[in-house]
C-alpha atoms as a PDB file:
ATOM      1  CA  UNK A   1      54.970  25.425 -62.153  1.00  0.00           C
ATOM      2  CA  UNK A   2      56.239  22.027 -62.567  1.00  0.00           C
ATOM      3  CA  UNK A   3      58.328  21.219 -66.048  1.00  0.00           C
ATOM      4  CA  UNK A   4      55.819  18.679 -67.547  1.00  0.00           C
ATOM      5  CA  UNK A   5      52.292  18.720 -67.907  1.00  0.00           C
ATOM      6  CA  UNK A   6      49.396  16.793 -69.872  1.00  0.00           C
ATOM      7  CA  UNK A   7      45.958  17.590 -71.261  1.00  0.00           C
ATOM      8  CA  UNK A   8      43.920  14.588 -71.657  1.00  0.00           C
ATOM      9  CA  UNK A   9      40.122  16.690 -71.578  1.00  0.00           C
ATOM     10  CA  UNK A  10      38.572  16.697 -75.240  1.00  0.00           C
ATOM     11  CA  UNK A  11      39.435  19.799 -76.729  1.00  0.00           C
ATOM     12  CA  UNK A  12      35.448  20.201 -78.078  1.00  0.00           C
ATOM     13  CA  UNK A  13      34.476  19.710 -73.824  1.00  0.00           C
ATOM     14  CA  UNK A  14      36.895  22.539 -73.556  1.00  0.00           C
ATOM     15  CA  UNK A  15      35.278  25.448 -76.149  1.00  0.00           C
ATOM     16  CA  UNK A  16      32.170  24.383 -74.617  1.00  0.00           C
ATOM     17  CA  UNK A  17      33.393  24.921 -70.938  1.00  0.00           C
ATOM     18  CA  UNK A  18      34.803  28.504 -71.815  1.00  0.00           C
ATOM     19  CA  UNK A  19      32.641  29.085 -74.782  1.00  0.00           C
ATOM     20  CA  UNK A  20      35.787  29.326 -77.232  1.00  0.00           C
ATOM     21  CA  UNK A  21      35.566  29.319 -80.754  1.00  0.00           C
ATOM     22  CA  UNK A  22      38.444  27.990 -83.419  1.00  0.00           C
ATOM     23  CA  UNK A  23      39.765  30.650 -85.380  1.00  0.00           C
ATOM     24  CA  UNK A  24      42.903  28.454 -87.152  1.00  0.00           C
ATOM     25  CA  UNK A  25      43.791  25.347 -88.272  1.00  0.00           C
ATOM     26  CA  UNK A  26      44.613  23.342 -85.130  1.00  0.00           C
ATOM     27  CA  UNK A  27      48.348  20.860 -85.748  1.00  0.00           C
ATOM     28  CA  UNK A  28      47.831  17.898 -83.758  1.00  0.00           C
ATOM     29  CA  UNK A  29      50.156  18.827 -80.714  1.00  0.00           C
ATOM     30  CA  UNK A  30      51.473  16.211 -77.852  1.00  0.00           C
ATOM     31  CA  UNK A  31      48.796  15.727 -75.474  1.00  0.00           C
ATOM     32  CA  UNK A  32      51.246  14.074 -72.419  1.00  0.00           C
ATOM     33  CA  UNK A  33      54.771  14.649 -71.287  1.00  0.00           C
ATOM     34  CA  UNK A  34      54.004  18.576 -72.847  1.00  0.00           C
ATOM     35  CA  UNK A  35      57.692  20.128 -72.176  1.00  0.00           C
ATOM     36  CA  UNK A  36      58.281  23.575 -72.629  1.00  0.00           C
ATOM     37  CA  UNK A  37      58.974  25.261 -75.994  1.00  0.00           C
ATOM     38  CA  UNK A  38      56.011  22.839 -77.477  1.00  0.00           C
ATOM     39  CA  UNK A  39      53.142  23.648 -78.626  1.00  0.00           C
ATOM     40  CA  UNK A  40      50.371  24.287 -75.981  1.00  0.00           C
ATOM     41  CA  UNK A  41      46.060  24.917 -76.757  1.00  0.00           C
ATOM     42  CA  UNK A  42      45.644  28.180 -74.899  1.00  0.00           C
ATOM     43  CA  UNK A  43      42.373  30.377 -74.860  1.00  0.00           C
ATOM     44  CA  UNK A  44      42.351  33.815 -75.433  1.00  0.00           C
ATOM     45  CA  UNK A  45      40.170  36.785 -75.487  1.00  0.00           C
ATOM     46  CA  UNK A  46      39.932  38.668 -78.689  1.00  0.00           C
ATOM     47  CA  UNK A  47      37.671  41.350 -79.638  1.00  0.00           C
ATOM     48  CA  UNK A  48      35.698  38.206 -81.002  1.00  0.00           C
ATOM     49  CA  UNK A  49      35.161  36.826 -78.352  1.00  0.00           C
ATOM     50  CA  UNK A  50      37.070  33.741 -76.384  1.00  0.00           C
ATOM     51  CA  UNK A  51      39.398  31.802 -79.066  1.00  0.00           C
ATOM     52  CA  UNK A  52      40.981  28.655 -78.903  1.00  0.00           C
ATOM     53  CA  UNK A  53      44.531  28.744 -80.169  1.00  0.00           C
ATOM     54  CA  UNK A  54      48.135  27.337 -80.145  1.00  0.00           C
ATOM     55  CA  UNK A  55      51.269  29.020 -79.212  1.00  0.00           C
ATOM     56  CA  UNK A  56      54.573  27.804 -78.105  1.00  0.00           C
ATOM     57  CA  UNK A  57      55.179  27.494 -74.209  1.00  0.00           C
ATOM     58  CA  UNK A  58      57.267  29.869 -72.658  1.00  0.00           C
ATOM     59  CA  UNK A  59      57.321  33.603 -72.336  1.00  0.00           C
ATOM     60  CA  UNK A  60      59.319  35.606 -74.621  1.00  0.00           C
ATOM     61  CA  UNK A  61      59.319  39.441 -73.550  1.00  0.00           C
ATOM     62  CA  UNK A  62      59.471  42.072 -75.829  1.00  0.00           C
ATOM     63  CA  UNK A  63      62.940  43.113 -75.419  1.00  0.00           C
ATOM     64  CA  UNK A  64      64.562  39.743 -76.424  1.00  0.00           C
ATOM     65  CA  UNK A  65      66.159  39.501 -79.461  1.00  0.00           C
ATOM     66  CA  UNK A  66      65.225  35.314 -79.723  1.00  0.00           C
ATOM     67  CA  UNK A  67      62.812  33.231 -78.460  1.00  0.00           C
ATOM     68  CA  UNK A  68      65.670  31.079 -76.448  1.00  0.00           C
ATOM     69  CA  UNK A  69      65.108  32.922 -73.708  1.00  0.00           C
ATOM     70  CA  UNK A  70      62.015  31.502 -72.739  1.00  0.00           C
ATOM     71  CA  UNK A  71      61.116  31.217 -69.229  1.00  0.00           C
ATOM     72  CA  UNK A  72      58.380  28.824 -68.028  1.00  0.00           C
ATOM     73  CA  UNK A  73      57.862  30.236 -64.405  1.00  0.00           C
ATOM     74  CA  UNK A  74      57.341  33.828 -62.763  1.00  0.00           C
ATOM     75  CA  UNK A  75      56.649  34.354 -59.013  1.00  0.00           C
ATOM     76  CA  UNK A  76      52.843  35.794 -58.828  1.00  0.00           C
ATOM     77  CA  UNK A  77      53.785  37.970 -55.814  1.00  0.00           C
ATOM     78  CA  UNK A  78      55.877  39.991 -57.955  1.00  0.00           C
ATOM     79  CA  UNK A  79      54.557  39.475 -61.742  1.00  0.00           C
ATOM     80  CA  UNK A  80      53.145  42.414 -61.671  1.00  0.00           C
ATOM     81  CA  UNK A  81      56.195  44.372 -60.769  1.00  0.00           C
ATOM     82  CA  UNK A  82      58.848  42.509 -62.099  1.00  0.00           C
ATOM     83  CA  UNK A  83      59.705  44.530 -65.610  1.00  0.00           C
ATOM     84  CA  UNK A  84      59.805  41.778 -67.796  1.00  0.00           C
ATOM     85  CA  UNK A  85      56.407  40.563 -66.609  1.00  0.00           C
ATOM     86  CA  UNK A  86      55.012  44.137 -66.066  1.00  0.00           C
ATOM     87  CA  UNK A  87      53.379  44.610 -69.654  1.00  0.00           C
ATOM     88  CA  UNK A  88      52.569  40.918 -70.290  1.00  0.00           C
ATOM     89  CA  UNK A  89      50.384  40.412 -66.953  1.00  0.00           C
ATOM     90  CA  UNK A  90      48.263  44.020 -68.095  1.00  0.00           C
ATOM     91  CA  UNK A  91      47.771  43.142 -71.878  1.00  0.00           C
ATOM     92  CA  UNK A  92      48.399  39.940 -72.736  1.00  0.00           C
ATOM     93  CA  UNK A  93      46.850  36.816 -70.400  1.00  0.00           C
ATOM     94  CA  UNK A  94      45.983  33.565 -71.577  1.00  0.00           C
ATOM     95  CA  UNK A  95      44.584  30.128 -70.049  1.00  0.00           C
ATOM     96  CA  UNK A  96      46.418  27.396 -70.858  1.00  0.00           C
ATOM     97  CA  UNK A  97      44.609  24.001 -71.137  1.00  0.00           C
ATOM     98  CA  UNK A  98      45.692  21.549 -68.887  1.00  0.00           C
ATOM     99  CA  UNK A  99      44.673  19.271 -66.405  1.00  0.00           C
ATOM    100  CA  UNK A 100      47.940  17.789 -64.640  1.00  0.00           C
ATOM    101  CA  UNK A 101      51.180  19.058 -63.746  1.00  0.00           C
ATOM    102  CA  UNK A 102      54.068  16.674 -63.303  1.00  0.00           C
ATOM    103  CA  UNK A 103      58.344  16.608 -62.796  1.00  0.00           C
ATOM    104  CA  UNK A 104      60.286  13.804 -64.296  1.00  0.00           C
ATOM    105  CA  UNK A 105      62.417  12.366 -61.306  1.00  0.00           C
ATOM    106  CA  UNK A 106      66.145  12.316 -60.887  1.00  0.00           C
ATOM    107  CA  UNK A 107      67.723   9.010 -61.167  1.00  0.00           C
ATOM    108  CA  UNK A 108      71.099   8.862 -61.150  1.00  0.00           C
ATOM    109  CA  UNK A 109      71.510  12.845 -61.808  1.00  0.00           C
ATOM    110  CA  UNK A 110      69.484  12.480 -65.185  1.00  0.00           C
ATOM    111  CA  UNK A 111      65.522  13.396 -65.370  1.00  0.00           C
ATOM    112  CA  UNK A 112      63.556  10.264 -66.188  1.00  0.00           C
ATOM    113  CA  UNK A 113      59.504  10.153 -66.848  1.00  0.00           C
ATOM    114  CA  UNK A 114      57.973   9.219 -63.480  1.00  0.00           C
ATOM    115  CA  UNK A 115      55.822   6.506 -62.777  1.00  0.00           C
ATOM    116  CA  UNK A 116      52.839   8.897 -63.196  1.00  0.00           C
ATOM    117  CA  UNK A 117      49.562   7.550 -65.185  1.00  0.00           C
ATOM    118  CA  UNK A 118      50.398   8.719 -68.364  1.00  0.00           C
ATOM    119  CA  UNK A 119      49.388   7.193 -71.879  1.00  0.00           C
END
């Protein structure tokens, strides 16, 4: 997974698609250049039904003490395997909204934002 992405679809287009509900208060969140420990939209399935919801980006397993170790990226040949993936990829999924992926380019040996077509 790349270290950017956006989500430029209507959130209302997107409960409709996956027939989500809102369950909280939604914060108004970044909707380009989304880096990781923002806030993401993610749907979820409850015993309610789908839900539409926000958590931060990145995986914190169970055994870590913080949430600085956060890792954005696991290898789906061995998610299921791996012990800090193990429990997650049984019990706990999510979708997370988005519809492009991106990397901010090395100039120079420092990241810059890409000529992409971003707002």
């Amino acid at each position: 997974m790349c270290g950017r992405f956006t989500l430029r679809e209507r959130l209302n287009r997107l409960l409709d698609a996956y027939g989500a509900t809102v369950q909280q208060t939604l914060e108004d969140i970044p909707l380009f250049n989304i880096c990781p420990t923002n806030n993401i939209f993610v749907i979820r399935q409850t015993d309610n039904g789908r839900v539409l919801s926000q958590m931060q980006w990145g995986f914190v397993p169970s055994w870590a003490n913080d949430a600085k170790f956060a890792p954005i990226n696991a290898v789906s040949e061995t998610v299921a395997t791996k012990p800090m993936f193990r429990s997650a990829i049984k019990k706990r999924r999510c979708l997370v909204a988005a519809d492009g992926f991106y990397e901010w380019q090395k100039v120079g040996g420092k990241k810059v934002k890409g000529d992409a077509d971003l707002p």
